[in-house]
C-alpha atoms as a PDB file:
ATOM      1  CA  UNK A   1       0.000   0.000   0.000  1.00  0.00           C
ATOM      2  CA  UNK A   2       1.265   3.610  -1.148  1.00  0.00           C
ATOM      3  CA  UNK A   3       0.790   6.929   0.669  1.00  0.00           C
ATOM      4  CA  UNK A   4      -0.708   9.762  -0.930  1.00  0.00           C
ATOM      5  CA  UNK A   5       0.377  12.896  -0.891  1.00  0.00           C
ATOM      6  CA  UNK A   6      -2.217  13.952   1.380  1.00  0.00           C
ATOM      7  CA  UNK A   7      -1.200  11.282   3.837  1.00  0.00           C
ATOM      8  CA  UNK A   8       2.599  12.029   3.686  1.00  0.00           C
ATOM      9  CA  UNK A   9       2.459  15.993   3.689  1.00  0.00           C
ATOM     10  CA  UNK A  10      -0.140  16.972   6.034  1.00  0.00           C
ATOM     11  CA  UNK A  11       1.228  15.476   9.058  1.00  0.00           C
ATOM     12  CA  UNK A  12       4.348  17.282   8.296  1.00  0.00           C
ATOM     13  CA  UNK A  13       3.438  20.669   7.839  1.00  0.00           C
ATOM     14  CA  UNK A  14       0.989  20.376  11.302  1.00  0.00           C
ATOM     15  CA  UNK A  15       4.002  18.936  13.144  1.00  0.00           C
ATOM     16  CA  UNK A  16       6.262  21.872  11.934  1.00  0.00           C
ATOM     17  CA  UNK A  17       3.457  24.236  12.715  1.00  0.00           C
ATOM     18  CA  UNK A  18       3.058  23.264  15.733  1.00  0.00           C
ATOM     19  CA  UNK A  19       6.976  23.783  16.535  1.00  0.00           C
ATOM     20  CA  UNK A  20       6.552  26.710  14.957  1.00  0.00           C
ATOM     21  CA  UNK A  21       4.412  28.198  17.862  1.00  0.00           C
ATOM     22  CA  UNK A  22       6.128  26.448  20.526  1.00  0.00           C
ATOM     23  CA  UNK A  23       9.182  28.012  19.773  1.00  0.00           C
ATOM     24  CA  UNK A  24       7.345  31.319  19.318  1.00  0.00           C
ATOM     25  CA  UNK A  25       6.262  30.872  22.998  1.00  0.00           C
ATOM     26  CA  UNK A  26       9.350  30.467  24.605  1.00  0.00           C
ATOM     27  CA  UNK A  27      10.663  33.468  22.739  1.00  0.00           C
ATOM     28  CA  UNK A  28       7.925  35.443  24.393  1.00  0.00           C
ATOM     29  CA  UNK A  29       8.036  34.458  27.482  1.00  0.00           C
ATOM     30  CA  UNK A  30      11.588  35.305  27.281  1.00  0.00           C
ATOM     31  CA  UNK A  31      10.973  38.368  26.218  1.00  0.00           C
ATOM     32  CA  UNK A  32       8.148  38.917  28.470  1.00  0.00           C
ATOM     33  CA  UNK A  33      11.076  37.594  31.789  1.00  0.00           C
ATOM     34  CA  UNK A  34      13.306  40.098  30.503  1.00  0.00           C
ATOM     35  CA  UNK A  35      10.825  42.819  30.492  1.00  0.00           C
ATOM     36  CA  UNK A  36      11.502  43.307  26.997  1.00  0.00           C
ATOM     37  CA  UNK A  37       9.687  45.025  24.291  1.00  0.00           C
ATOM     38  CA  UNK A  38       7.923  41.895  21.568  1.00  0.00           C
ATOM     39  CA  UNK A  39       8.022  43.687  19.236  1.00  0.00           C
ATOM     40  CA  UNK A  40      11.513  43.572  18.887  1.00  0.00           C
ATOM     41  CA  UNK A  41      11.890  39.826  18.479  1.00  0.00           C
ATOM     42  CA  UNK A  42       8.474  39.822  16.238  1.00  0.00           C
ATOM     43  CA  UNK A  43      10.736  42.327  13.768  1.00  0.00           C
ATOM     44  CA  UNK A  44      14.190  40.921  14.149  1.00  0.00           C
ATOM     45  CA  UNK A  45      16.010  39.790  10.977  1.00  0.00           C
ATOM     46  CA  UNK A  46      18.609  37.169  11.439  1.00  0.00           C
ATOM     47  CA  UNK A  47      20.716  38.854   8.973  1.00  0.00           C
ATOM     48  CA  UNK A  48      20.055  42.385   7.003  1.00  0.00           C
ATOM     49  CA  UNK A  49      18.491  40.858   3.907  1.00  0.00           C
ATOM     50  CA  UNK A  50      16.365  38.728   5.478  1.00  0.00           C
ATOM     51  CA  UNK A  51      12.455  39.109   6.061  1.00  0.00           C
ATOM     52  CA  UNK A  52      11.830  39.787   9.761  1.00  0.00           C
ATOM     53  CA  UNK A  53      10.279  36.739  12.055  1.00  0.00           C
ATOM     54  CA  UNK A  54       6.571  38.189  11.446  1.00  0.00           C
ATOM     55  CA  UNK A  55       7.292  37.799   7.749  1.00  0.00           C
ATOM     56  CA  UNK A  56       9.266  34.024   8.266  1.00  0.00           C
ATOM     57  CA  UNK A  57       5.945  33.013  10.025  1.00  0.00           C
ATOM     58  CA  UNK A  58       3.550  34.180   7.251  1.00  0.00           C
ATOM     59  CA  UNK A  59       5.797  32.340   4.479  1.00  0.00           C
ATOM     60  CA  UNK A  60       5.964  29.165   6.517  1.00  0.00           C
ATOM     61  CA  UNK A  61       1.571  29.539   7.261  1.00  0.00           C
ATOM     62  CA  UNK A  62       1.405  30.432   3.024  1.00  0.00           C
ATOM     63  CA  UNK A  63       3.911  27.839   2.222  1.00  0.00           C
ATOM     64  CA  UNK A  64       1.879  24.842   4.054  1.00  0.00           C
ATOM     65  CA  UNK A  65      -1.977  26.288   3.392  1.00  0.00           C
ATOM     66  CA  UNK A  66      -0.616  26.664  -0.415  1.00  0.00           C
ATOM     67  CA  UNK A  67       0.433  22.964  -0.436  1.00  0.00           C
ATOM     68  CA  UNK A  68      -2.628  21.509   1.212  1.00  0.00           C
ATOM     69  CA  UNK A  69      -4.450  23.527  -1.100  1.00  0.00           C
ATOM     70  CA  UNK A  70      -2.735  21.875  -4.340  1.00  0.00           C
ATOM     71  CA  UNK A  71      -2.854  18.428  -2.874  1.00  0.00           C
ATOM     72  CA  UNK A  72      -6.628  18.455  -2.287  1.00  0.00           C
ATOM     73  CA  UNK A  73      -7.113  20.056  -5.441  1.00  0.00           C
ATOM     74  CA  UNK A  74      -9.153  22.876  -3.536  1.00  0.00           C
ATOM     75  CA  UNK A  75      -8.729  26.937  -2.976  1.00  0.00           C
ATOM     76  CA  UNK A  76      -6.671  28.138  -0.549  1.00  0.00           C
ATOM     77  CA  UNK A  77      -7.514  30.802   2.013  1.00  0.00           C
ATOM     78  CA  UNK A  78      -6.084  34.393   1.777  1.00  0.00           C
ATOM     79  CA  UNK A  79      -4.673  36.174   4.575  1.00  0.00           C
ATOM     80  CA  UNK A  80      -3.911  39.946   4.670  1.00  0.00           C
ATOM     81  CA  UNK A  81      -0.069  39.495   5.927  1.00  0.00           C
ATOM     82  CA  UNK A  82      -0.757  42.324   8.922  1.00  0.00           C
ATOM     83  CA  UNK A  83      -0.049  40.293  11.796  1.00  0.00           C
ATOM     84  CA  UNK A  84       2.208  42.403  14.284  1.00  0.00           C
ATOM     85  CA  UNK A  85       1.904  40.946  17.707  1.00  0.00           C
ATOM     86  CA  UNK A  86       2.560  37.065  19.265  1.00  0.00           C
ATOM     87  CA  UNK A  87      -1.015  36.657  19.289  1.00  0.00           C
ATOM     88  CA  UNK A  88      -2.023  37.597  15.255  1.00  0.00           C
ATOM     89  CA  UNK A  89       1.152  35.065  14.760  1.00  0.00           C
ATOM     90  CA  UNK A  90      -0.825  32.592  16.721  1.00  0.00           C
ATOM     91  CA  UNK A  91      -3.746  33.089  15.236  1.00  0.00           C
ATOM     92  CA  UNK A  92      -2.365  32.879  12.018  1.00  0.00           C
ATOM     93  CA  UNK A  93      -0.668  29.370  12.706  1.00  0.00           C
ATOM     94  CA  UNK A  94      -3.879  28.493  14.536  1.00  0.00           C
ATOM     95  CA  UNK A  95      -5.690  28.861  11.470  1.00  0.00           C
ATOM     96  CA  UNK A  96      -3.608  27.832   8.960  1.00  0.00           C
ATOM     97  CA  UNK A  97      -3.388  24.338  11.205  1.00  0.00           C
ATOM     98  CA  UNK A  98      -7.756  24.212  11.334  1.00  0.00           C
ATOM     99  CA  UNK A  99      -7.299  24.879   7.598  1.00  0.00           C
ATOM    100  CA  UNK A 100      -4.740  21.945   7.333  1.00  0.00           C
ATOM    101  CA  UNK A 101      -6.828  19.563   9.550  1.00  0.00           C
ATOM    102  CA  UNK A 102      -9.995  19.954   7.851  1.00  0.00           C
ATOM    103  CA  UNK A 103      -8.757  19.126   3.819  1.00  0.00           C
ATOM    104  CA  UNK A 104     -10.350  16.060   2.379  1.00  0.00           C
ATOM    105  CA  UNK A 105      -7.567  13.614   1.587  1.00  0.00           C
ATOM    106  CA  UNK A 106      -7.279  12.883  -2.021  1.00  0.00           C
ATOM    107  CA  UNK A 107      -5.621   9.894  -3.947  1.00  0.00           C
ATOM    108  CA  UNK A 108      -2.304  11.844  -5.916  1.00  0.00           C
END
């Protein structure tokens, strides 16, 4: 018996999702121990031409919703790329993961 797409992506993108916002957690409660300002981690760039983490967490949300999309042969959502605070971010990837769980699995 083969796996179909459906049955080999999704799993992956949730689990990475899912690390995603754990790892977005301990940065703000970091931040939040330190009494520092979010913001500063939610706009930080790794490296001058790189996107900032806000950005990094859009692209990863686009980059799985995108691929369910294809796989299931369906639409996928739009979002309006505005999130600025931990919990937009968490919304987003809280979203992106109902939109994930809820795509009919396909035979490709």
């Amino acid at each position: 018996m083969s796996l179909s797409m459906h049955q080999c992506s999704m799993p992956v993108f949730i689990h990475s999702l899912n690390n995603l916002a754990a790892l977005l957690k301990k940065g703000e409660a970091h931040f939040e121990k330190e009494g520092l300002d979010g913001s500063e981690l939610i706009n930080a760039r790794l490296h001058p031409n790189m996107h900032p983490l806000s950005r990094q967490v859009q692209i990863a949300c686009d980059v799985a919703k995108g691929a369910g999309a294809r796989i299931s042969g369906i639409e996928a959502p739009k979002y309006d790329d505005t999130e600025s605070t931990f919990a937009e971010l968490y919304t987003r990837i809280d979203n992106t993961l109902d939109f994930l769980s809820a795509l009919p699995a396909k035979d490709n």
